[in-house]
N, C-alpha and C. Protein backbone atom coordinates (compact mmCIF):
# COMPACT_ATOMS: atom_id res chain seq x y z
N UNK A 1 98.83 156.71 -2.92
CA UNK A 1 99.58 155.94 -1.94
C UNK A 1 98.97 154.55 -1.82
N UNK A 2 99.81 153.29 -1.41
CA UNK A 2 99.74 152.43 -1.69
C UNK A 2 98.49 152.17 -0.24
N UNK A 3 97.32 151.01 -0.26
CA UNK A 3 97.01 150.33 0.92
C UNK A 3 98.49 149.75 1.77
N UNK A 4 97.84 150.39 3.05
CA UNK A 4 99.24 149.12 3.70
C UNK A 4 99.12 147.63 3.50
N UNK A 5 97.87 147.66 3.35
CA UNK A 5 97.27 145.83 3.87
C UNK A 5 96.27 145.33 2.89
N UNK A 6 96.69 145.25 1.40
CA UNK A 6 96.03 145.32 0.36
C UNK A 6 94.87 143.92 1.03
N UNK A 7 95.31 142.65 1.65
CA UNK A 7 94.92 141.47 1.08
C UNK A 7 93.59 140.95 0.73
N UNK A 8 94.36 140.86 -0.55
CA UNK A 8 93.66 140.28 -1.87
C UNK A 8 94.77 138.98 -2.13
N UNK A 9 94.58 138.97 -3.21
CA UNK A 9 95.27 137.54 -3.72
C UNK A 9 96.69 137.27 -4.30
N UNK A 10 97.46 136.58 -3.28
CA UNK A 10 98.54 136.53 -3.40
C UNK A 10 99.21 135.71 -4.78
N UNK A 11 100.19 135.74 -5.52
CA UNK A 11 100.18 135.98 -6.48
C UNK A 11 101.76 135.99 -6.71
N UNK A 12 102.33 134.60 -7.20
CA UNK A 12 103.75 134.53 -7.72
C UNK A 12 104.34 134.69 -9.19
N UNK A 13 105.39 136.19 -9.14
CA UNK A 13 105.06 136.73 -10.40
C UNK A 13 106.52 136.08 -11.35
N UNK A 14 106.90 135.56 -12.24
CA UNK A 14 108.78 135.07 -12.77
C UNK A 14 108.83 136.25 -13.36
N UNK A 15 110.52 136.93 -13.53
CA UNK A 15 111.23 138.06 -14.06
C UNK A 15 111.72 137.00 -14.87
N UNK A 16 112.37 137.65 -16.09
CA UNK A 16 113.77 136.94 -16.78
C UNK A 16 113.97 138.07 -17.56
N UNK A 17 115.37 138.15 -17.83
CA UNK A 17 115.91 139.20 -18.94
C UNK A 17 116.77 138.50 -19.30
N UNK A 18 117.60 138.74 -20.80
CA UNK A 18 119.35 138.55 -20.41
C UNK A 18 119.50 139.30 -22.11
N UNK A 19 119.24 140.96 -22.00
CA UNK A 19 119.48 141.76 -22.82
C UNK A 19 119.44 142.93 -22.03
N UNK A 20 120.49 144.21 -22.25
CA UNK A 20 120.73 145.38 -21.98
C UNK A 20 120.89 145.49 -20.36
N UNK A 21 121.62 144.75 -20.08
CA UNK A 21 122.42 144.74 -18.47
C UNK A 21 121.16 144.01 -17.94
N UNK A 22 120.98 142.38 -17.43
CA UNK A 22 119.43 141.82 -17.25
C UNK A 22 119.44 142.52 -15.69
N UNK A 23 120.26 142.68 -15.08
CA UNK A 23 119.82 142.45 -13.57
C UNK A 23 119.45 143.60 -13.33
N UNK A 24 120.15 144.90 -14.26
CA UNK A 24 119.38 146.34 -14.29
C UNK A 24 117.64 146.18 -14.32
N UNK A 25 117.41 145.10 -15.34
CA UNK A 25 116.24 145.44 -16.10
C UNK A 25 115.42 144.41 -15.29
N UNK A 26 115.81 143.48 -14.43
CA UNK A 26 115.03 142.87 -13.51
C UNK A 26 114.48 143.84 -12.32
N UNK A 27 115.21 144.38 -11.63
CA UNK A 27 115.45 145.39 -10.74
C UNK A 27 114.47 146.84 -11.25
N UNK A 28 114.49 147.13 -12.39
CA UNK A 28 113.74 148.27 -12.82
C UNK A 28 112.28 148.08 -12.74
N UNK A 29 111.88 146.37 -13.42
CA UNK A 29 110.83 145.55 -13.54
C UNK A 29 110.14 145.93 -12.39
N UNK A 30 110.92 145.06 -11.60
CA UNK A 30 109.98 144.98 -9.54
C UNK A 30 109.60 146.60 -9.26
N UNK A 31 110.92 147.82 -9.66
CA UNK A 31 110.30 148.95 -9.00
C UNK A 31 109.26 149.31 -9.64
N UNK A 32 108.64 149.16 -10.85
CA UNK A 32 107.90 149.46 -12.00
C UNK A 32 106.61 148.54 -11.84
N UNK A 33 106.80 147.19 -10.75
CA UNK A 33 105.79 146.52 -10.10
C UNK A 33 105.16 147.33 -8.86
N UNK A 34 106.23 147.62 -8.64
CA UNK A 34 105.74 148.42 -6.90
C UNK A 34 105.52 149.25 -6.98
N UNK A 35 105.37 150.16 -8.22
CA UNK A 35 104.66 151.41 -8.36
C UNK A 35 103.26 151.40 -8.46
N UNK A 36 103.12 149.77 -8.83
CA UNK A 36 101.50 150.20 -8.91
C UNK A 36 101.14 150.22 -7.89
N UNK A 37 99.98 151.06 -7.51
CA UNK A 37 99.15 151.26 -6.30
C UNK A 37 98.18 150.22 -6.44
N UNK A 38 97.74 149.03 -7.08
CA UNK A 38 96.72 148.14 -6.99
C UNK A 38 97.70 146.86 -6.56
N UNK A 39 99.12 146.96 -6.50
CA UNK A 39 99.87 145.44 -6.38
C UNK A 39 100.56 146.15 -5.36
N UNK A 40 101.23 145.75 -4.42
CA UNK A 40 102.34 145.11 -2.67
C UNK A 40 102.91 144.13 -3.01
N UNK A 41 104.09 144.12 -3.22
CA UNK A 41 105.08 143.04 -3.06
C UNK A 41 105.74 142.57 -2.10
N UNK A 42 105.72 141.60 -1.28
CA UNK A 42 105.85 141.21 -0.07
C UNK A 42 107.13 140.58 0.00
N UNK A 43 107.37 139.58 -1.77
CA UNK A 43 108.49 139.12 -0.81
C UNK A 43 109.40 139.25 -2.21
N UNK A 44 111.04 139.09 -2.08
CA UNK A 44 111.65 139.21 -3.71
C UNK A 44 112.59 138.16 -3.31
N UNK A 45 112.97 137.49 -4.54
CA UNK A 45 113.78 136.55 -4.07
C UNK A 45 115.16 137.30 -4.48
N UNK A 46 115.99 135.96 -4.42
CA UNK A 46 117.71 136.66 -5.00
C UNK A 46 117.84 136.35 -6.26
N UNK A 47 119.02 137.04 -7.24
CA UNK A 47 118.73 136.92 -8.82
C UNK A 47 119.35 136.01 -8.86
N UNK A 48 119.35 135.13 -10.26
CA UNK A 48 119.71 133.97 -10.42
C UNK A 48 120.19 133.67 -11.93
N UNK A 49 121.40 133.17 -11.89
CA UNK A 49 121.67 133.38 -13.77
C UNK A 49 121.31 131.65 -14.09
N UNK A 50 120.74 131.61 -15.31
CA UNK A 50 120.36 130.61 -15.93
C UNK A 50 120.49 130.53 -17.53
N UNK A 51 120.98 129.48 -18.16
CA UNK A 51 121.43 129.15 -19.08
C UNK A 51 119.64 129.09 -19.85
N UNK A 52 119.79 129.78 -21.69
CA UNK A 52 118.03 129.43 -21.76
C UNK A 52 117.62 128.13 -22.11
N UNK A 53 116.37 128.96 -21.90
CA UNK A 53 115.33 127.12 -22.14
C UNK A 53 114.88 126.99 -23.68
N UNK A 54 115.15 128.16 -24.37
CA UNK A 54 115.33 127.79 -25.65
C UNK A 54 116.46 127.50 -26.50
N UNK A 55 116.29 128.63 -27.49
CA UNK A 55 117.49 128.42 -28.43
C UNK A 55 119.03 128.82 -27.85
N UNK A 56 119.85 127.79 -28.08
CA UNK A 56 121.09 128.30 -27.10
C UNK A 56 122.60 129.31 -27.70
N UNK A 57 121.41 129.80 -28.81
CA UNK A 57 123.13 130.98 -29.55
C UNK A 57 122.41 132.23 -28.79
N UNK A 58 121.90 132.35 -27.56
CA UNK A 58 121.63 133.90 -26.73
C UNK A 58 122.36 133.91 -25.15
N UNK A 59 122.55 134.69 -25.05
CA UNK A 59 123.35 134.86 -23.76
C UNK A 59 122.38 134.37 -22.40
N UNK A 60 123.19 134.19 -21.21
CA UNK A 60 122.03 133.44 -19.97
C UNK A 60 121.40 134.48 -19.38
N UNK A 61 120.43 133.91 -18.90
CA UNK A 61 119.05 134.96 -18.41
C UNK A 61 119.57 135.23 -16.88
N UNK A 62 119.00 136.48 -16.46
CA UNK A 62 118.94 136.55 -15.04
C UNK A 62 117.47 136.51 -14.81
N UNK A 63 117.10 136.02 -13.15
CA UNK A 63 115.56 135.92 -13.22
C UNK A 63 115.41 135.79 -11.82
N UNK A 64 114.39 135.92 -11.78
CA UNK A 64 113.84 136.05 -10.32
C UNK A 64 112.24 135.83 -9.78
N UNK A 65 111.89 135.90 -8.38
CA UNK A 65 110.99 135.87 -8.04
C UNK A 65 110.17 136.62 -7.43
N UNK A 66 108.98 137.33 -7.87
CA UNK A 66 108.34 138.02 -6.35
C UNK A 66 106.88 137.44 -6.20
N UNK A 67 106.89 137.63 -4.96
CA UNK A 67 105.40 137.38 -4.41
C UNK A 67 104.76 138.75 -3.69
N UNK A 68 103.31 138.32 -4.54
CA UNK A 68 102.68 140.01 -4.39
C UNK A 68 101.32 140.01 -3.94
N UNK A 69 100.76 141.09 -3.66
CA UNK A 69 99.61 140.55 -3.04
C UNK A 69 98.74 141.88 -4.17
N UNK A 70 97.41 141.34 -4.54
CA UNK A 70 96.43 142.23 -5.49
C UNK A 70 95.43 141.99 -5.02
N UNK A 71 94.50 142.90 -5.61
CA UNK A 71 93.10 142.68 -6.43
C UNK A 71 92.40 142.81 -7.07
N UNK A 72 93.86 142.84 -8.19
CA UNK A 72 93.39 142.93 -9.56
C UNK A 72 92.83 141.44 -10.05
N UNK A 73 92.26 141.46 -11.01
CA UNK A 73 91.90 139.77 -11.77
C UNK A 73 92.80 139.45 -12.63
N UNK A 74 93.49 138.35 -12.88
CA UNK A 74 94.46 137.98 -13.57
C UNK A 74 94.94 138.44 -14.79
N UNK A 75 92.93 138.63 -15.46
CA UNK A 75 93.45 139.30 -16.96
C UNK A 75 93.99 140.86 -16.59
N UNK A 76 93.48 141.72 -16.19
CA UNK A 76 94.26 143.05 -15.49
C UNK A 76 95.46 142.64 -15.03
N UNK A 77 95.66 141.97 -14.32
CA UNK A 77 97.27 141.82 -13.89
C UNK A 77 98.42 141.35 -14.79
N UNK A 78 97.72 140.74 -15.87
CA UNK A 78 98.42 140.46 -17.17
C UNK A 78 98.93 141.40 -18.02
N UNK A 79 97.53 142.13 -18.13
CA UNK A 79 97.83 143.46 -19.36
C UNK A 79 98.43 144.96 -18.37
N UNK A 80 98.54 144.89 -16.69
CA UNK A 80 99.42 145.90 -16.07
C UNK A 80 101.00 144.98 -16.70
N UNK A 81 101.04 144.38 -16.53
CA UNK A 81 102.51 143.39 -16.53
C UNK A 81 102.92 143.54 -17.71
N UNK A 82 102.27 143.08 -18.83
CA UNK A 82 102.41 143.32 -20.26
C UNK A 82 102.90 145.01 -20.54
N UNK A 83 101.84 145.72 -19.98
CA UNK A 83 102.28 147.14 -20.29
C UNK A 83 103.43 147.80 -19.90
N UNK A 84 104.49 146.72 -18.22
CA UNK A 84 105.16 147.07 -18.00
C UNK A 84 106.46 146.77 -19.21
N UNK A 85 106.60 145.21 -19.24
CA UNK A 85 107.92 145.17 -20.40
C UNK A 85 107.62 146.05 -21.91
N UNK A 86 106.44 146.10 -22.22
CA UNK A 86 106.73 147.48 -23.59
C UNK A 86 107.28 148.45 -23.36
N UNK A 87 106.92 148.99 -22.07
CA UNK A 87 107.57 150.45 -21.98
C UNK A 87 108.56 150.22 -21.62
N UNK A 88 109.43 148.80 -21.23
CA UNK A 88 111.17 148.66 -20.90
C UNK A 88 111.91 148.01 -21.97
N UNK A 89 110.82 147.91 -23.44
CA UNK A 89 111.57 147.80 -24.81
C UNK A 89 111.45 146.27 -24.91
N UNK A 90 110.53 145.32 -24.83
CA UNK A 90 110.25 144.21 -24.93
C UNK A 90 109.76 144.28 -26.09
N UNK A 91 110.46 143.37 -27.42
CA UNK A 91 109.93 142.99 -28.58
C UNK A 91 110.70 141.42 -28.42
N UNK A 92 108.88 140.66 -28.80
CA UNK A 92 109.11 138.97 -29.20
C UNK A 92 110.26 139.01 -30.53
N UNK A 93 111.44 138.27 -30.71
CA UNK A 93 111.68 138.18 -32.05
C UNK A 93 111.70 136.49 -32.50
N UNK A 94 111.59 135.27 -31.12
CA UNK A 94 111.29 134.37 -31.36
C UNK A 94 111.14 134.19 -30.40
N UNK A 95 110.20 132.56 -30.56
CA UNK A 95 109.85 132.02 -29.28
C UNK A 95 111.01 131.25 -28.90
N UNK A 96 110.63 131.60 -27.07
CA UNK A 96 111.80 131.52 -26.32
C UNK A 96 113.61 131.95 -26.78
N UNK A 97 113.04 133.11 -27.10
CA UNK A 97 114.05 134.01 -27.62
C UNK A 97 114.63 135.00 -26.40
N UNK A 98 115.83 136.01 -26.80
CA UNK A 98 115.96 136.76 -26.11
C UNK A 98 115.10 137.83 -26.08
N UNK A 99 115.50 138.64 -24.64
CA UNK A 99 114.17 139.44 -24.17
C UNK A 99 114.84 140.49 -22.81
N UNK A 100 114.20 141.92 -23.61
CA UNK A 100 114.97 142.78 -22.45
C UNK A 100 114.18 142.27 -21.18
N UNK A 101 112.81 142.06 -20.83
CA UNK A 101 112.06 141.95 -19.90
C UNK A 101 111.43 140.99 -20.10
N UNK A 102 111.12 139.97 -18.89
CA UNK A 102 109.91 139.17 -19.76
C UNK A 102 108.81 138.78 -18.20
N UNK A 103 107.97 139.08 -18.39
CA UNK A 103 106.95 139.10 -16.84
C UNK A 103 106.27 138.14 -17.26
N UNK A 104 106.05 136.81 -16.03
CA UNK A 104 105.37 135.90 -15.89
C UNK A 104 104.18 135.49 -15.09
N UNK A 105 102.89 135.64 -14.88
CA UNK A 105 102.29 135.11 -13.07
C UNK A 105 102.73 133.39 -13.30
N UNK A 106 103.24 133.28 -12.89
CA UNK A 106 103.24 131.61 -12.25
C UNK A 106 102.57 130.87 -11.66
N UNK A 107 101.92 131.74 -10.72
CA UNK A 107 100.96 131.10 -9.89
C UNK A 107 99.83 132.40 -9.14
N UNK A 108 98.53 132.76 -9.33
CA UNK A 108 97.96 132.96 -8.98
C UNK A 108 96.76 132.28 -7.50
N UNK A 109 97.16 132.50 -6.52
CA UNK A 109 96.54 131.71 -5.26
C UNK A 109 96.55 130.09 -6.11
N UNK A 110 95.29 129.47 -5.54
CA UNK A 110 95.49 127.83 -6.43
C UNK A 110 94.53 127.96 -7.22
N UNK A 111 94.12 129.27 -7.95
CA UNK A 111 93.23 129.29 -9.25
C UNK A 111 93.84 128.59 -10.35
N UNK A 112 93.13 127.75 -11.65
CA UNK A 112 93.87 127.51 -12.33
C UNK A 112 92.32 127.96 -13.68
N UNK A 113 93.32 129.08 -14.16
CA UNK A 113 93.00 129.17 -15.41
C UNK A 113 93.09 129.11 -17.07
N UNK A 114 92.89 128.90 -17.73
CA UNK A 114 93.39 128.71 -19.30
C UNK A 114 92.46 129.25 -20.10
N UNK A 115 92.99 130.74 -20.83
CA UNK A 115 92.58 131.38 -21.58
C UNK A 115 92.83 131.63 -22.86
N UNK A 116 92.45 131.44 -24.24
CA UNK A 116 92.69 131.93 -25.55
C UNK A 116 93.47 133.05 -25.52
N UNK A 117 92.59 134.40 -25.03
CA UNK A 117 92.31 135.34 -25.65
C UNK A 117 91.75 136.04 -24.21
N UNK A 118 93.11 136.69 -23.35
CA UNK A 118 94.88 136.64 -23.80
C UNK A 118 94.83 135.52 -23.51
N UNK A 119 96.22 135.40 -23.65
CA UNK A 119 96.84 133.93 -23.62
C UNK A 119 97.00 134.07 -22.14
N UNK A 120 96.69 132.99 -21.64
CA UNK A 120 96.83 133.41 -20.06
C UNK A 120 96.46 132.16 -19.66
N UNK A 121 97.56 131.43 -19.08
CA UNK A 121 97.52 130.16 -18.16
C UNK A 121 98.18 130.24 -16.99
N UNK A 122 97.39 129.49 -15.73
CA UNK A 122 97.73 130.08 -14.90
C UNK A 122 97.24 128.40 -13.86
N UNK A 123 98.02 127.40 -13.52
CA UNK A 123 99.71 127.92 -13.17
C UNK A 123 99.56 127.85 -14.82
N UNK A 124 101.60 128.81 -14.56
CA UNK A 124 102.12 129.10 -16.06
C UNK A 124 102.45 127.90 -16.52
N UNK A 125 102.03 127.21 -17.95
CA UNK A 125 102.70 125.59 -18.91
C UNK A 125 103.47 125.03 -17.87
N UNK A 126 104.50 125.99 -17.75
CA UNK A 126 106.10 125.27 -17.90
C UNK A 126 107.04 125.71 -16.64
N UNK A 127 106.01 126.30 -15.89
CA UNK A 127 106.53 126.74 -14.15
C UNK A 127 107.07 125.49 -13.21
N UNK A 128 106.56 124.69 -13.49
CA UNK A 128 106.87 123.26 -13.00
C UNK A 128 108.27 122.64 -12.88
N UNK A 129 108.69 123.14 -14.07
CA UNK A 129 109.78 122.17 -14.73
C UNK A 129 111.18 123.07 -15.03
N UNK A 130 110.86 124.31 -14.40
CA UNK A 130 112.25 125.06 -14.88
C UNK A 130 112.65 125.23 -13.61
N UNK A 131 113.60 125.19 -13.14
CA UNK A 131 114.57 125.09 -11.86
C UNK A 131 114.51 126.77 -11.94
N UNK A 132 114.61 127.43 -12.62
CA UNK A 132 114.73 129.41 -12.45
C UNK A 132 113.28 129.92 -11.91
N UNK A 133 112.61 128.99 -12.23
CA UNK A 133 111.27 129.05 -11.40
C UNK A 133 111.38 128.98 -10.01
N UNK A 134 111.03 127.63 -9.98
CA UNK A 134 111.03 126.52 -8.38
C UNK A 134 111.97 127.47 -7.41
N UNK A 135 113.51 127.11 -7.94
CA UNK A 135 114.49 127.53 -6.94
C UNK A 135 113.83 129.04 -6.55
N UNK A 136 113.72 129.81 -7.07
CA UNK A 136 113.64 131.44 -6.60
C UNK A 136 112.26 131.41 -6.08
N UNK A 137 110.82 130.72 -6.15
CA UNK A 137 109.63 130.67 -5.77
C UNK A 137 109.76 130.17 -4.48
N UNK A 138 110.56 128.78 -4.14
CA UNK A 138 110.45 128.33 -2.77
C UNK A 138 111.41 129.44 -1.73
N UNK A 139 112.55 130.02 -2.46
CA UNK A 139 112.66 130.75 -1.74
C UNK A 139 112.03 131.79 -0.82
N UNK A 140 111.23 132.26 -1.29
CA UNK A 140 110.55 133.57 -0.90
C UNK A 140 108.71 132.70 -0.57
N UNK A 141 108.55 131.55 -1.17
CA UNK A 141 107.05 131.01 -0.73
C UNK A 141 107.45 129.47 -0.26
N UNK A 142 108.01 129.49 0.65
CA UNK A 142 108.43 127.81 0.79
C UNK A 142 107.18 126.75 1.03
N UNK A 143 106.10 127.10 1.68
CA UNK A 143 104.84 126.77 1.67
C UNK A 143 103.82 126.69 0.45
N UNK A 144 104.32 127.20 -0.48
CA UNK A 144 103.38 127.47 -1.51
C UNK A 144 102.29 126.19 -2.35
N UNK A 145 101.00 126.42 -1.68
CA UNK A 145 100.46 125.33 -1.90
C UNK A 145 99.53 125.05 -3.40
N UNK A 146 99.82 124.05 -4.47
CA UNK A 146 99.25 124.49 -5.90
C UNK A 146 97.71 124.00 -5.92
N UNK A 147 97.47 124.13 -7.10
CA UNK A 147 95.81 124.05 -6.99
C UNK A 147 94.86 122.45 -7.12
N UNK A 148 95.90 121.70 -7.20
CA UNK A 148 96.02 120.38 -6.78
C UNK A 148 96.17 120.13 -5.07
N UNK A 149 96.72 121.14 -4.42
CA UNK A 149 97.00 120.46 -3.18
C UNK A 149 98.64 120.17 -2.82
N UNK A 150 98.76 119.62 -4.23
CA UNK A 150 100.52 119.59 -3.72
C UNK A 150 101.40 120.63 -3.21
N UNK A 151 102.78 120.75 -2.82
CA UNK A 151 103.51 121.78 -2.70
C UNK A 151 104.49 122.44 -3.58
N UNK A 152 104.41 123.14 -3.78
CA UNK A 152 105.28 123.65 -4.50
C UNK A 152 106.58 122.57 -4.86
N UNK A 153 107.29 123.25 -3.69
CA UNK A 153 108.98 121.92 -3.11
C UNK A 153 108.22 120.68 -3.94
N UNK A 154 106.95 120.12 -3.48
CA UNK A 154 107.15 118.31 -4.08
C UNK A 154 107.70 118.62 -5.61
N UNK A 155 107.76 119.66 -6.43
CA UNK A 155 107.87 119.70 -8.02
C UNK A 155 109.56 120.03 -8.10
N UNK A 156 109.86 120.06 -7.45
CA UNK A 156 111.38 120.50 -7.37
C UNK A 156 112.40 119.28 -8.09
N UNK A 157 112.07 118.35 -8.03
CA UNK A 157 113.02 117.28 -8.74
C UNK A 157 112.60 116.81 -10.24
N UNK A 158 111.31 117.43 -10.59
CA UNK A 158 110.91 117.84 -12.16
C UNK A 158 111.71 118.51 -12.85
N UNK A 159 112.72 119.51 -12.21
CA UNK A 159 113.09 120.62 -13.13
C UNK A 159 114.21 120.28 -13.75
N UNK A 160 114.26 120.75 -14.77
CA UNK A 160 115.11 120.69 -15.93
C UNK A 160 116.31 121.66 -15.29
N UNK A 161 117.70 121.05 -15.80
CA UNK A 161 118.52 121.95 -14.91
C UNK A 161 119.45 122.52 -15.90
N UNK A 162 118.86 124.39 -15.65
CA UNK A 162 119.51 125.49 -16.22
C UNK A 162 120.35 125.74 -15.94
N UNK A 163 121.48 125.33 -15.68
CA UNK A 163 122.75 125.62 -14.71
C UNK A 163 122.60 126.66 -13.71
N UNK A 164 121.69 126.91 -12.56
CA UNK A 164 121.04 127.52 -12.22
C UNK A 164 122.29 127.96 -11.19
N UNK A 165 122.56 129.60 -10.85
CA UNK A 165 123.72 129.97 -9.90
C UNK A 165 123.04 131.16 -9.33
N UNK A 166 123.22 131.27 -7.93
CA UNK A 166 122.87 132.48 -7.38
C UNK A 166 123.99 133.64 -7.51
N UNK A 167 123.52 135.17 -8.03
CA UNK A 167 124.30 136.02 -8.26
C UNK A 167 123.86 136.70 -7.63
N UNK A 168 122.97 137.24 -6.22
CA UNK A 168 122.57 138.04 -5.48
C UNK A 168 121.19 138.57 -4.92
């Protein structure tokens, strides 16, 4: 059984799918988050369809946001996360390709790390600049303060715009 009151380190995680029904497989994602007994998810945002940020002969992503609270260390929270999209049939076939599941941390408290080996940056590259980010993060963390100090919201007119639509 889960702690009621894990707090540890809060922790903004990105969903995206847009293979084998995405909003099924977003939705399966979070319950498959909230099963773990080391993570609490506090807050979920609403799903959101977005056109991709890569190659554009794949269908649009659905994606989303949650904010969670751990205390696990990032690399553990990586390879729980990782272990979740294998077992929901996640194979890379290109970068920024399609993807039944694809789990992101975005933002870990205002740690900022950059790792080889895993690959693990944290904030994520390119969290900044994608509107499927921002929009669904301020939702659910409107305060969210980065490891600079800035706010979240100030990055909001950076983003590249995915034709971003709320679907629920």
């Amino acid at each position: 059984m889960k702690s009621a009151g894990l707090e540890g380190n809060k922790v903004l995680v990105g969903l995206g799918s847009n293979m084998d029904h995405p909003e099924y497989q977003i939705n399966a994602a979070i319950k498959a988050i909230n099963d773990l007994s080391s993570i609490r998810i506090l807050a979920q945002s609403s799903l959101y369809r977005s056109t991709p940020q890569g190659p554009q002969d794949q269908g649009n992503f659905c994606n989303a946001v949650i904010l969670i609270d751990t205390h696990l260390a990032p690399v553990a929270l990586l390879k729980k996360l990782q272990a979740i999209e294998i077992s929901h049939g996640r194979i890379k076939t290109r970068h920024w390709g399609e993807r039944v599941i694809d789990l992101d941390i975005l933002f870990y408290g205002t740690q900022v790390i950059n790792l080889e080996n895993p690959d693990l940056c944290i904030p994520h590259r390119h969290a900044l600049t994608r509107d499927f980010v921002v929009i669904p993060a301020l939702e659910i963390a409107p305060h969210w303060i980065l490891p600079d100090g800035s706010r979240l919201g100030d990055h909001k007119d950076q983003c590249i715009n995915h034709q971003l639509a709320l679907i629920g």
